[in-house]
Protein backbone atom coordinates (compact mmCIF):
# COMPACT_ATOMS: atom_id res chain seq x y z
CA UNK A 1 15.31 30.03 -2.39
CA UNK A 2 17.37 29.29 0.64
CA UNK A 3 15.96 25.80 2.63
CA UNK A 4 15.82 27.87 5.55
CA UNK A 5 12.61 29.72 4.39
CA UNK A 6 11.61 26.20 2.17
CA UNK A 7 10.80 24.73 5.82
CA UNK A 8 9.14 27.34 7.00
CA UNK A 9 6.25 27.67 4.74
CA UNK A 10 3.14 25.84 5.76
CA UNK A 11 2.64 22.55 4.28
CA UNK A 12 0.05 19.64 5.28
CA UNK A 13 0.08 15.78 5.11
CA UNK A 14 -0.84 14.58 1.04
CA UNK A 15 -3.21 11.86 3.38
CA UNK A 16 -5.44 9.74 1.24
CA UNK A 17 -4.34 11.15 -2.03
CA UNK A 18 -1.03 9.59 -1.27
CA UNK A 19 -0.41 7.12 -4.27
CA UNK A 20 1.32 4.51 -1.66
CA UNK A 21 -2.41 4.69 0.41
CA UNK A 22 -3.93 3.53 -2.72
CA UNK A 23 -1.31 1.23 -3.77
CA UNK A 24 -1.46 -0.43 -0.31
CA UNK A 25 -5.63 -0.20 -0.04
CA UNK A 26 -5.45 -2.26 -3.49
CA UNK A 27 -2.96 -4.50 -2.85
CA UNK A 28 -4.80 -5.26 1.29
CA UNK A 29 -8.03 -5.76 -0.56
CA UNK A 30 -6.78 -8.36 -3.04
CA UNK A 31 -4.43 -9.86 -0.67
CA UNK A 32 -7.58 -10.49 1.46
CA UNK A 33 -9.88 -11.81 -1.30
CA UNK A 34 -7.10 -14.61 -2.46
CA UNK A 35 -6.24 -15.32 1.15
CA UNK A 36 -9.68 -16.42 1.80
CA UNK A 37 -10.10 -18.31 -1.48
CA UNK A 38 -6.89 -19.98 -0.06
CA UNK A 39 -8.28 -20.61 2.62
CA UNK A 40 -11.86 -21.46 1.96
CA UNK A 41 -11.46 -22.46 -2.29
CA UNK A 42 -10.93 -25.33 -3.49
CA UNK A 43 -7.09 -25.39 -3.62
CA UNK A 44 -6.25 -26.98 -7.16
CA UNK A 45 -2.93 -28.18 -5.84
CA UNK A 46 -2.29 -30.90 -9.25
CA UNK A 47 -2.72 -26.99 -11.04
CA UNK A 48 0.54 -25.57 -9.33
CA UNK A 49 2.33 -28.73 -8.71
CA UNK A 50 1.93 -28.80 -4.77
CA UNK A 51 1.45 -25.32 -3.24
CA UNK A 52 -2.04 -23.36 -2.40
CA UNK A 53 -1.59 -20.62 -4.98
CA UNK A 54 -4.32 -18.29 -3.76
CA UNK A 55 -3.00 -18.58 -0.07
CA UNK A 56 0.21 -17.75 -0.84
CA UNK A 57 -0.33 -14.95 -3.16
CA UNK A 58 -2.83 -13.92 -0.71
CA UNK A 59 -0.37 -13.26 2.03
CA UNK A 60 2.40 -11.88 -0.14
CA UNK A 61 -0.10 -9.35 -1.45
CA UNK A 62 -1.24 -8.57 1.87
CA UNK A 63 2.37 -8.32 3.25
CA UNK A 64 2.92 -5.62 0.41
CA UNK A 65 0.16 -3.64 0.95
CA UNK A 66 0.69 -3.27 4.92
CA UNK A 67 4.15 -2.35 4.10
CA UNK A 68 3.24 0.60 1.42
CA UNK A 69 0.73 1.65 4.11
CA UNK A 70 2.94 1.67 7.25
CA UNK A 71 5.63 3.52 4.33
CA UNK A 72 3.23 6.25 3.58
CA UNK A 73 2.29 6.45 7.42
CA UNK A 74 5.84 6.80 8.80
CA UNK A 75 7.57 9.03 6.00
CA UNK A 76 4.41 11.53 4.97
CA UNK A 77 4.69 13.55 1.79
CA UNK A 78 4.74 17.41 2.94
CA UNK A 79 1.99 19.65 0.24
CA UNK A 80 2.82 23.33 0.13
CA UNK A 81 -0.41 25.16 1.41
CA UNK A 82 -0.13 27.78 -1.05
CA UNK A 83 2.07 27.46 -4.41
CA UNK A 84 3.78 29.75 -6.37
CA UNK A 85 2.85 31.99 -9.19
């Protein structure tokens, strides 16, 4: 099929069943939840041997998950309308 007529057939946005919007949704929620345990929790420094584990985590996780998000957001995955037979 020549990619001429591939780009012209009608195609929509995969939106929330995008694997990277649930990837990112996970990792946001759980990046929350252990930032505020960093935050709030007791912080069991003599466990890690200096550094707030939960806050840290926390904000790598929620780094992560804004990145898969804004990555989903800025390069969409195109769904044929119709598919073949």
């Amino acid at each position: 099929m020549p990619a001429n007529e591939v780009e012209n057939r009608k195609t929509h946005n995969a939106g929330l069943f995008d694997i990277r919007n649930i990837i990112g949704a996970l990792l946001g929620i759980y990046g929350v939840i252990l930032l505020l345990m960093g935050i709030f929790g007791d912080p069991e420094t003599d466990k890690t041997g200096g550094p707030n584990a939960n806050l840290w985590a926390g904000l790598v996780m929620l780094v992560i998950g804004l990145v898969f998000l804004a990555w989903a957001r800025l390069r969409p995955v195109k769904v044929p309308e119709t598919h073949e037979d």
